[in-house]
Protein backbone atom coordinates (compact mmCIF):
# COMPACT_ATOMS: atom_id res chain seq x y z
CA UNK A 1 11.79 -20.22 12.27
CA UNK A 2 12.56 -16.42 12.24
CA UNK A 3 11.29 -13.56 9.54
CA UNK A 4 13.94 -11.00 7.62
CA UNK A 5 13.58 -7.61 8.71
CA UNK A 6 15.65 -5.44 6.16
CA UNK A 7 14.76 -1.96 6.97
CA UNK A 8 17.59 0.51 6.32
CA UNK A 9 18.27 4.33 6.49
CA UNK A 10 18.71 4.04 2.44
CA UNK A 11 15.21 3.66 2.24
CA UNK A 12 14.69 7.33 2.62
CA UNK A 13 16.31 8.10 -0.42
CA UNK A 14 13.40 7.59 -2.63
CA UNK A 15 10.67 10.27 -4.01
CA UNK A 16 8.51 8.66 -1.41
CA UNK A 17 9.66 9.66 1.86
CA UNK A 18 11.29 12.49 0.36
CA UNK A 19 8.14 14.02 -0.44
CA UNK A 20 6.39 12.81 2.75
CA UNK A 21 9.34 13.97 5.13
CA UNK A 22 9.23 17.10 3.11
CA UNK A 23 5.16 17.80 3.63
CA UNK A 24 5.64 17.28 7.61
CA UNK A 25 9.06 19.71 7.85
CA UNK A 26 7.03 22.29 5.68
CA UNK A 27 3.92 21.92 7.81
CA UNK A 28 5.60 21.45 10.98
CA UNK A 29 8.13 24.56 10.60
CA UNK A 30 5.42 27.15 9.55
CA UNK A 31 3.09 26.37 12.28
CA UNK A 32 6.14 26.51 14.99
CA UNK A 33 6.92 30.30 13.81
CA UNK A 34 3.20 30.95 13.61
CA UNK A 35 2.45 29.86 17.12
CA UNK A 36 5.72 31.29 18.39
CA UNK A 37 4.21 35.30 17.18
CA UNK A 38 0.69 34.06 17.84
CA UNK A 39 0.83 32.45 21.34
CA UNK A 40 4.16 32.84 22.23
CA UNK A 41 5.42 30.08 24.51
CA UNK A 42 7.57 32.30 26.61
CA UNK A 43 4.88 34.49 27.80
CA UNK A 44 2.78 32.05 29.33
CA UNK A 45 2.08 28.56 30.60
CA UNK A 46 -0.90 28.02 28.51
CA UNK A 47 1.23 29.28 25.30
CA UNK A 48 4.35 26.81 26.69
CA UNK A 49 1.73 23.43 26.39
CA UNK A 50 0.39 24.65 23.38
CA UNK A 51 3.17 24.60 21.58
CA UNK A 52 4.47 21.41 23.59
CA UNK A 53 1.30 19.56 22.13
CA UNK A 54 2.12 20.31 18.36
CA UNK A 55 5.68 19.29 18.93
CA UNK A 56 4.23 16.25 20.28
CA UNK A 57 2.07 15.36 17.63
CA UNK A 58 5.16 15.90 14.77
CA UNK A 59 7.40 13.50 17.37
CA UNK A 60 4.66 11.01 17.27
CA UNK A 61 4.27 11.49 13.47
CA UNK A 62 7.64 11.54 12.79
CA UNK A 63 8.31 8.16 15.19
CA UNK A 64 5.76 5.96 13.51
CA UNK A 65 7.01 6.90 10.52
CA UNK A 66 10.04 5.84 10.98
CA UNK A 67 9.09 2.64 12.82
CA UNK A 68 6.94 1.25 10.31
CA UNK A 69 10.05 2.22 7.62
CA UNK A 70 12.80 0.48 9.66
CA UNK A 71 10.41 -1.68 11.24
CA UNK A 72 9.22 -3.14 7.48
CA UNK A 73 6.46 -5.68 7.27
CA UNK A 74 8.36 -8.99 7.64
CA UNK A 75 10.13 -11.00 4.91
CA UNK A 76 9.75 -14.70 4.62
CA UNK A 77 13.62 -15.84 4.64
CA UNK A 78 14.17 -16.94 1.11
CA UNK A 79 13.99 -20.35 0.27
CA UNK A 80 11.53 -21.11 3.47
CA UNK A 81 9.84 -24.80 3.62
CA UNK A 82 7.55 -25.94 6.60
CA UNK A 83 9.10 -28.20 9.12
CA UNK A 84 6.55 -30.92 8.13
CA UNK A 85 7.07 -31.69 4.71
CA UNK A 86 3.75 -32.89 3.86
CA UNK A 87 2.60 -29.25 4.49
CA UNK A 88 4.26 -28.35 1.08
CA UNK A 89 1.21 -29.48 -1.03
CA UNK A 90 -0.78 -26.66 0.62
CA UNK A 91 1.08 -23.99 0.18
CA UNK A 92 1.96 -21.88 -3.01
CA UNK A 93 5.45 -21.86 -4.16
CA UNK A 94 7.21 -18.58 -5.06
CA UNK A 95 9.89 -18.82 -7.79
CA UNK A 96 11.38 -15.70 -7.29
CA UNK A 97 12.07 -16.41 -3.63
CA UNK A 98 12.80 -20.50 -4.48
CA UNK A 99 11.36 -21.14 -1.28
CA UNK A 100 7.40 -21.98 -0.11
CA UNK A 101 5.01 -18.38 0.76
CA UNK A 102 3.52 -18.87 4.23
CA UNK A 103 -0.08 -18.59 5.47
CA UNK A 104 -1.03 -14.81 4.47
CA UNK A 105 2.09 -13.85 2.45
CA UNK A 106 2.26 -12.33 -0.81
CA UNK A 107 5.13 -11.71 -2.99
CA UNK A 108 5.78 -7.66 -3.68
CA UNK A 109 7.06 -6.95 -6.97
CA UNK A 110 8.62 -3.84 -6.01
CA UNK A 111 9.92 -5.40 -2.58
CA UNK A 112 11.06 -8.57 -4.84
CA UNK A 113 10.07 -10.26 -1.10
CA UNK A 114 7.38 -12.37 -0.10
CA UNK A 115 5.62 -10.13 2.68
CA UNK A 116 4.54 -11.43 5.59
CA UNK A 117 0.47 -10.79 5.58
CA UNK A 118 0.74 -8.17 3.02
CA UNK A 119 -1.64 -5.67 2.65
CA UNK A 120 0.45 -3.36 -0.27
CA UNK A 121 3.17 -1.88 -0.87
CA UNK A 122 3.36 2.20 0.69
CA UNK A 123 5.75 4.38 -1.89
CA UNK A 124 5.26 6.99 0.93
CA UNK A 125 7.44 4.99 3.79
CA UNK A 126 9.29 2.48 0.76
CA UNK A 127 8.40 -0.70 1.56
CA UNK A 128 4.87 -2.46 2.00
CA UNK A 129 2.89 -2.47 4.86
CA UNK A 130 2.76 -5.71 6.19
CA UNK A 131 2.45 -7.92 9.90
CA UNK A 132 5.30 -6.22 11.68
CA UNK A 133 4.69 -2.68 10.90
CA UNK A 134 0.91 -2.57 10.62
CA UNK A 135 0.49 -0.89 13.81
CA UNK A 136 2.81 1.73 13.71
CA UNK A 137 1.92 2.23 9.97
CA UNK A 138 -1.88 2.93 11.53
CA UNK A 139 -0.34 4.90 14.51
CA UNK A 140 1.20 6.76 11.41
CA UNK A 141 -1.70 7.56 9.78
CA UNK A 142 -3.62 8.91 12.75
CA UNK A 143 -1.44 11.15 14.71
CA UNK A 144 -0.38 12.51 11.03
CA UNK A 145 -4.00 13.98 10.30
CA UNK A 146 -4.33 15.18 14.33
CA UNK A 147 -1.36 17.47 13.91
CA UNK A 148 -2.50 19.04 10.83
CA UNK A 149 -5.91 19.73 12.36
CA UNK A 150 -3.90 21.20 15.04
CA UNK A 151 -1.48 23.25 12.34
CA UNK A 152 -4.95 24.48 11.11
CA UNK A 153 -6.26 25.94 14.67
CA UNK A 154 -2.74 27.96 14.70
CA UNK A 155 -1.99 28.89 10.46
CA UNK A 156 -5.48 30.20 10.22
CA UNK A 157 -5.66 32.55 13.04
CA UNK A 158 -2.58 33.43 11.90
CA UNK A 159 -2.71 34.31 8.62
CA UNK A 160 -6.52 36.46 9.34
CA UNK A 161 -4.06 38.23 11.87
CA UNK A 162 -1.02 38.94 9.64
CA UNK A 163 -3.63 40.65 6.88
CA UNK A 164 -5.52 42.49 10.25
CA UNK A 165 -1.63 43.52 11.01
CA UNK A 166 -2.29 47.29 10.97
CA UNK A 167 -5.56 46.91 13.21
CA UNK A 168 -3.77 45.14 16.03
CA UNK A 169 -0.66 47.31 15.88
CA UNK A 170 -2.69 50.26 16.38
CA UNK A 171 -5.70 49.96 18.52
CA UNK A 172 -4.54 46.46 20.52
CA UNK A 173 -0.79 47.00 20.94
CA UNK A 174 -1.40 44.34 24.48
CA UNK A 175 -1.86 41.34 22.14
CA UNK A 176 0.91 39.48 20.20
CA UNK A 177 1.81 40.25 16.96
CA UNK A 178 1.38 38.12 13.73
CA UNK A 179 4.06 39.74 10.68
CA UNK A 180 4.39 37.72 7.91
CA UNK A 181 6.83 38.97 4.70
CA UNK A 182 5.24 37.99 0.94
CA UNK A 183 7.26 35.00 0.68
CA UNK A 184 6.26 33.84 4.21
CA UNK A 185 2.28 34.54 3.50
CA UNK A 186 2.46 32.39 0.88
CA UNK A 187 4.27 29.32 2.37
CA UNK A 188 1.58 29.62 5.50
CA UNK A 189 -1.19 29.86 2.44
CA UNK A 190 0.74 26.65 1.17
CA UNK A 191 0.83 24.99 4.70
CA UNK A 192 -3.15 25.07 5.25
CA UNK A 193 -3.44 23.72 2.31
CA UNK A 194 -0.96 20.76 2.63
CA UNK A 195 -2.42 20.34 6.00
CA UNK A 196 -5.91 19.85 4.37
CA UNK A 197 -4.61 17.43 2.06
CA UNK A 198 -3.12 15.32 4.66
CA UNK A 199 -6.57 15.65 7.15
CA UNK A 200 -8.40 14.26 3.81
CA UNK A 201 -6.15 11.62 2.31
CA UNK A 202 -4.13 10.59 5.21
CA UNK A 203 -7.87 10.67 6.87
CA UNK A 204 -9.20 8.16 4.44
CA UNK A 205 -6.25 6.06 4.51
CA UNK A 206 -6.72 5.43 8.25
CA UNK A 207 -10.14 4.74 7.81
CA UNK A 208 -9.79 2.09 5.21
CA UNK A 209 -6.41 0.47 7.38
CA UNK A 210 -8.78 0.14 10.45
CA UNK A 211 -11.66 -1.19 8.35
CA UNK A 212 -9.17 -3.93 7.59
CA UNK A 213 -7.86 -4.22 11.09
CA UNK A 214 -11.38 -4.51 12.51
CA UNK A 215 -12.60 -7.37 10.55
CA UNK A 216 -8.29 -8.88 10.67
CA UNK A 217 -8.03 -9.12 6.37
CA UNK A 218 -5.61 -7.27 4.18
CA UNK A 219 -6.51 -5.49 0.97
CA UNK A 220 -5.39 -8.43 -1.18
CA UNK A 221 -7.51 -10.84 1.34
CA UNK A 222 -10.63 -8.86 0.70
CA UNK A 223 -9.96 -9.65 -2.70
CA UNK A 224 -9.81 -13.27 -2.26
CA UNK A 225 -12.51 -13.35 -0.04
CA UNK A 226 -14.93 -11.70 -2.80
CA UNK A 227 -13.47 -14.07 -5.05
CA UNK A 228 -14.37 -17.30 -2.69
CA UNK A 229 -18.26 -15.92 -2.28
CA UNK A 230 -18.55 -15.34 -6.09
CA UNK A 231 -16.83 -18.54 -7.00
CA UNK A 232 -19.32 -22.01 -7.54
CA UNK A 233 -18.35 -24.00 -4.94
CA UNK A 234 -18.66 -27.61 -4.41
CA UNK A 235 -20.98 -30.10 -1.61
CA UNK A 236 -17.95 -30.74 -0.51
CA UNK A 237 -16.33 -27.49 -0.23
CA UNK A 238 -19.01 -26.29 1.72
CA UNK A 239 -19.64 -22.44 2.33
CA UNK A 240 -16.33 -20.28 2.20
CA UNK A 241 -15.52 -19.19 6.17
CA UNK A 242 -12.54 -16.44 6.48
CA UNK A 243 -9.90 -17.95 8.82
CA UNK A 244 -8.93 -15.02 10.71
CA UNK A 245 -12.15 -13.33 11.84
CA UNK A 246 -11.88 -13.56 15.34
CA UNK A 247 -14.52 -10.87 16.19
CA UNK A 248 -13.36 -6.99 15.77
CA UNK A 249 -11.94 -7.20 19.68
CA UNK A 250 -9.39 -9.97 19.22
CA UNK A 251 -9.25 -8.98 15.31
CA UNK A 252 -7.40 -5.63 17.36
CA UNK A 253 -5.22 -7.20 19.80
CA UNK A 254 -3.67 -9.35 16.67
CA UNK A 255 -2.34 -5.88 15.64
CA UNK A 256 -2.07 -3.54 18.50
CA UNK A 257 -0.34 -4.56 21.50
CA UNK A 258 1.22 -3.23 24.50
CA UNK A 259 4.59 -4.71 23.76
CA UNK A 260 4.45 -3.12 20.17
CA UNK A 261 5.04 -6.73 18.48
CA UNK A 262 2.09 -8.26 16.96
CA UNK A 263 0.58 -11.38 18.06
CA UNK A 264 1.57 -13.94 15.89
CA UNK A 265 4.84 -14.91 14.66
CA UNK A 266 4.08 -14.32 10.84
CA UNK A 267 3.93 -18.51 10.09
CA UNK A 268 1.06 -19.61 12.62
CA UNK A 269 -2.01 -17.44 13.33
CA UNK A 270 -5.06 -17.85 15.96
CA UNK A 271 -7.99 -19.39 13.05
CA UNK A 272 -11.47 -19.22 14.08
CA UNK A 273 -12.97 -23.13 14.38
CA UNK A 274 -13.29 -25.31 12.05
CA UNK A 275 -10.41 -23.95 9.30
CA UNK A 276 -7.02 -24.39 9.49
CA UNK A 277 -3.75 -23.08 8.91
CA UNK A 278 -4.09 -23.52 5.20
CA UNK A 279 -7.98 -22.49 4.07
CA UNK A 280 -6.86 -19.20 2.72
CA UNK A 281 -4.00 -20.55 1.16
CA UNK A 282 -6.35 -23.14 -0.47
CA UNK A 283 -8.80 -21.06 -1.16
CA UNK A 284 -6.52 -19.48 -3.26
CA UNK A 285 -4.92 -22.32 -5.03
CA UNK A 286 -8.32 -22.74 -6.24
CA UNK A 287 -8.70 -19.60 -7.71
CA UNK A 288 -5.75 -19.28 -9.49
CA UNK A 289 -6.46 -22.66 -11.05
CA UNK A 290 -10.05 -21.23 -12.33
CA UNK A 291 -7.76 -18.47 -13.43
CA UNK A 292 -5.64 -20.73 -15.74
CA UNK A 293 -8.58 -22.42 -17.08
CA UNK A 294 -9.42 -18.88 -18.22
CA UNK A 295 -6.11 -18.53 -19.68
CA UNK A 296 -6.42 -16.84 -23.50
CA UNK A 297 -3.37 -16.99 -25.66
CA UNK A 298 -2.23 -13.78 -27.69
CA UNK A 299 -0.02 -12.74 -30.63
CA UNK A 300 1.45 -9.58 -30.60
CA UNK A 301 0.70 -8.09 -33.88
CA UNK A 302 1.75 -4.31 -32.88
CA UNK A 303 4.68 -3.33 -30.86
CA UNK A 304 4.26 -1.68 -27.26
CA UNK A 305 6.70 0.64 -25.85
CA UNK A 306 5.37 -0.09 -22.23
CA UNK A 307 3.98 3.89 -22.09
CA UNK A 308 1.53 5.12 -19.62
CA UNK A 309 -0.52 7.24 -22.33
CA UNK A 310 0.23 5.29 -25.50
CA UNK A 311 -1.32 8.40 -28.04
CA UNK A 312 0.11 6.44 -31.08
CA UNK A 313 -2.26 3.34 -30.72
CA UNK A 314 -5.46 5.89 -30.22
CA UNK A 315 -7.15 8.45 -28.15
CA UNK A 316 -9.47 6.10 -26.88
CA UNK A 317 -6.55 3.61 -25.65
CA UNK A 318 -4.94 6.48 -24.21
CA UNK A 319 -7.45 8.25 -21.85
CA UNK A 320 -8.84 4.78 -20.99
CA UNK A 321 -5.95 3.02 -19.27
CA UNK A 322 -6.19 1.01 -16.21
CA UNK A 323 -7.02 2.75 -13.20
CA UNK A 324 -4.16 0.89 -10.80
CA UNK A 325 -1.00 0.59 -10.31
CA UNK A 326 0.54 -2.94 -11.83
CA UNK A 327 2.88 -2.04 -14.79
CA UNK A 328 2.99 -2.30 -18.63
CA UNK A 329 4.83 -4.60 -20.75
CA UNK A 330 7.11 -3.85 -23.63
CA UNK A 331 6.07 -5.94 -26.72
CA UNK A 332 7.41 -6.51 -29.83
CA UNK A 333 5.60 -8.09 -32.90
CA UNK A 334 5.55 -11.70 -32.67
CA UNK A 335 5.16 -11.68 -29.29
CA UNK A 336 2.89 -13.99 -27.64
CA UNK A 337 0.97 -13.71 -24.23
CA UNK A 338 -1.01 -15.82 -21.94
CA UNK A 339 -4.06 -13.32 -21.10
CA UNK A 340 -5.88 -13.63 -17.89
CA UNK A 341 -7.73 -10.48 -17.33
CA UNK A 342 -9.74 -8.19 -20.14
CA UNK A 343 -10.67 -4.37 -20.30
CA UNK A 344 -12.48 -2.61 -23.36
CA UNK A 345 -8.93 -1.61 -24.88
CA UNK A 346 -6.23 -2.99 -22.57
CA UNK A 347 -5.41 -6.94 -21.88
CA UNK A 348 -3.49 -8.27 -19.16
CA UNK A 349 -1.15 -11.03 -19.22
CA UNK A 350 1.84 -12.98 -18.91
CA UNK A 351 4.71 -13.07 -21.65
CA UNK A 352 5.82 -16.09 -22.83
CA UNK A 353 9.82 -16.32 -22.82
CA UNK A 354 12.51 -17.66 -25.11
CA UNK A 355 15.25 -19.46 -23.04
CA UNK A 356 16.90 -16.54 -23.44
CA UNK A 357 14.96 -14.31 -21.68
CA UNK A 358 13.97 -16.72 -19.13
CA UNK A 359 18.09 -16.61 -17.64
CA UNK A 360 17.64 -12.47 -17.26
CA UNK A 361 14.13 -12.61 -15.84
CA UNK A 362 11.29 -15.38 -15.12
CA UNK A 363 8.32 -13.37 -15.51
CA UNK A 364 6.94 -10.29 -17.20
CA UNK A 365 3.25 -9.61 -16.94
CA UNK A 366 1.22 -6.47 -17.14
CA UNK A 367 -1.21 -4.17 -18.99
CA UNK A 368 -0.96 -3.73 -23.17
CA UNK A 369 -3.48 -2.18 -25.63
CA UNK A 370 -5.50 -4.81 -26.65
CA UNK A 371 -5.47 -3.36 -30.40
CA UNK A 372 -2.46 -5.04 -30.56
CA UNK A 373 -2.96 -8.53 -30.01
CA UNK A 374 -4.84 -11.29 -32.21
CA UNK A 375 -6.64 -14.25 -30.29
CA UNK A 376 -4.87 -17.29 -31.13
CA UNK A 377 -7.80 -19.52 -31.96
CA UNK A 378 -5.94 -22.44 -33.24
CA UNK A 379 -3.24 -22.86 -30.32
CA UNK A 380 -5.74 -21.77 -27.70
CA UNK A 381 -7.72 -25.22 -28.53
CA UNK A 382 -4.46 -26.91 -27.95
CA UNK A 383 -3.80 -25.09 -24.61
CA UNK A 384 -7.08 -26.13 -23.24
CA UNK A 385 -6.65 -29.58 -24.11
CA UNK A 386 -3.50 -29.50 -22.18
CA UNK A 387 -5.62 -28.41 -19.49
CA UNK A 388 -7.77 -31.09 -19.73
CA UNK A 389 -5.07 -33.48 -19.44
């Protein structure tokens, strides 16, 4: 029972890691020159491991990077089943991967995988962030932040002696030289501020992975487990417990590891007592049925072109779109949709498709205006009928 590992070097030829690659060469090549006129590593031992401890924060940087790319999270192999059978019934089925998800997977839309405990999908390294990557995805985002608060102790020094150029030429002729040109003022002026970007976003994205890592969930498992403590449960379902909570020591070692492979083997997973394999899966079987129940049928009375900022249907519908990043669907009048989540002007649903469509592709769901859809009382009684049945 293996996982799919499909990392390749095409992955870098994508806006994401062109643009993160690009950040780190800008950041890391301006600081180099910088510290080379500032401290220059020839003239001294201290200057020498200075400079050696930049170059190994970008190698560290640049390693993880690439690990967690190449790495990827861990696919389930397409069409997977559990040995035993009878373990079917508790799992979800995906029918875009015709096979069964495992305990913590989720399909990616953009991967068009099921992703072995998925926590979402990074444009920045082209994949998702998942089991077998997680650590050197975190190991990514820390060392990345450290050497731009290093870049910061050498561009800023830097630049205050490049303006102060005159000063130290004349009166302190035994101390190294900073001489920057126009055009190279402005990229180290561009460089601090890159590097601030990165301590701040980069920053908070580390802060939010360990958060997750600490109490052993995934973004999309906080989710569910909000979900499972707002949801009316039954005697018999008892209070919701979280499977994989193992207390924030063993919660690490699931991730981090000396070996640099994670713990479990991305179908079984170390459960606290009294769950199983299968409560989260459950747990979320459940849900999704409440979430049917809530099902609201739509006609499409307007067309959508599937735009972000949709000026033609109002200003209103336009400056209030949803803040995330699942797409929009193209409608045409006549349309119909089953809608399952509601904003002030948007909806959120599944189309319904003709046998026609369904042979090209089996589902299309996502955001549309909501001025251009009409409740269908009428067939919306018959739907939850069916439901009853």
């Amino acid at each position: 029972m293996g996982h799919e590992v499909v990392g390749t070097w095409r992955q870098v030829f994508h806006w994401g890691p062109f643009l993160a690659l690009s950040v780190i060469f800008t950041i890391s090549t301006v600081t180099i020159k910088c510290a080379a006129m500032w401290w220059p590593p020839t003239h001294s031992l201290g200057g020498f491991l200075h400079l050696l401890a930049f170059l190994t924060w970008v190698l560290l940087t640049l390693f993880n990077y690439f690990m967690a790319m190449l790495k990827g999270p861990g696919f389930v192999p397409l069409g997977w089943k559990p040995k035993k059978l009878e373990s079917t019934r508790l799992l979800q089925y995906c029918d875009f991967c015709k096979g069964y998800k495992a305990p913590r997977s989720h399909h990616c839309r953009k991967c068009d995988r099921c992703v072995m405990k998925m926590d979402h999908h990074c444009p920045w390294i082209n994949t998702c962030c998942g089991h077998w990557n997680h650590a050197n995805f975190c190991y990514f985002l820390f060392f990345a932040p450290c050497g731009c608060v290093h870049a910061l102790f050498i561009l800023l020094p830097s630049i205050y002696r490049a303006i102060h150029f005159q000063y130290y030429f004349y009166y302190r002729r035994s101390e190294p030289l900073v001489y920057l040109s126009v055009y190279g003022f402005v990229l180290t002026m561009f460089s601090i501020g890159l590097a601030i970007g990165v301590i701040i976003a980069v920053g908070m994205l580390f802060y939010i992975q360990m958060k997750s890592v600490l109490k052993n969930e995934t973004g999309i498992e906080s989710w569910i487990i909000d979900k499972a403590l707002d949801r009316d449960r039954t005697e018999e379902e008892g209070e919701f417990i979280y499977p994989y909570h193992l207390g924030w020591r063993q919660n690490l070692r699931q991730v981090f590891t000396w070996s640099g492979r994670p713990k479990s083997n991305g179908f079984t997973w170390d459960i606290v007592d009294g769950c199983t394999q299968f409560t989260l899966t459950e747990e979320q079987i459940k849900q999704k049925a409440e979430k049917r129940d809530r099902t609201v049928l739509y006609n499409i009375m307007e067309g959508y072109s599937g735009r972000l900022f949709p000026c033609s249907k109002g200003i209103k519908v336009a400056c209030c779109f949803p803040c995330t990043d699942e797409p929009r669907i193209t409608l045409c009048p006549g349309d119909r949709v089953l809608v399952t989540r509601w904003k002030r002007h948007w909806l959120y649903g599944t189309k319904l498709l003709s046998a026609e469509e369904k042979q090209v592709k089996q589902r299309i769901r996502g955001w549309f205006p909501r001025r251009c859809a009409k409740e269908m009382m009428d067939d919306n009684e018959n739907l939850s009928d069916k439901k009853d049945d």
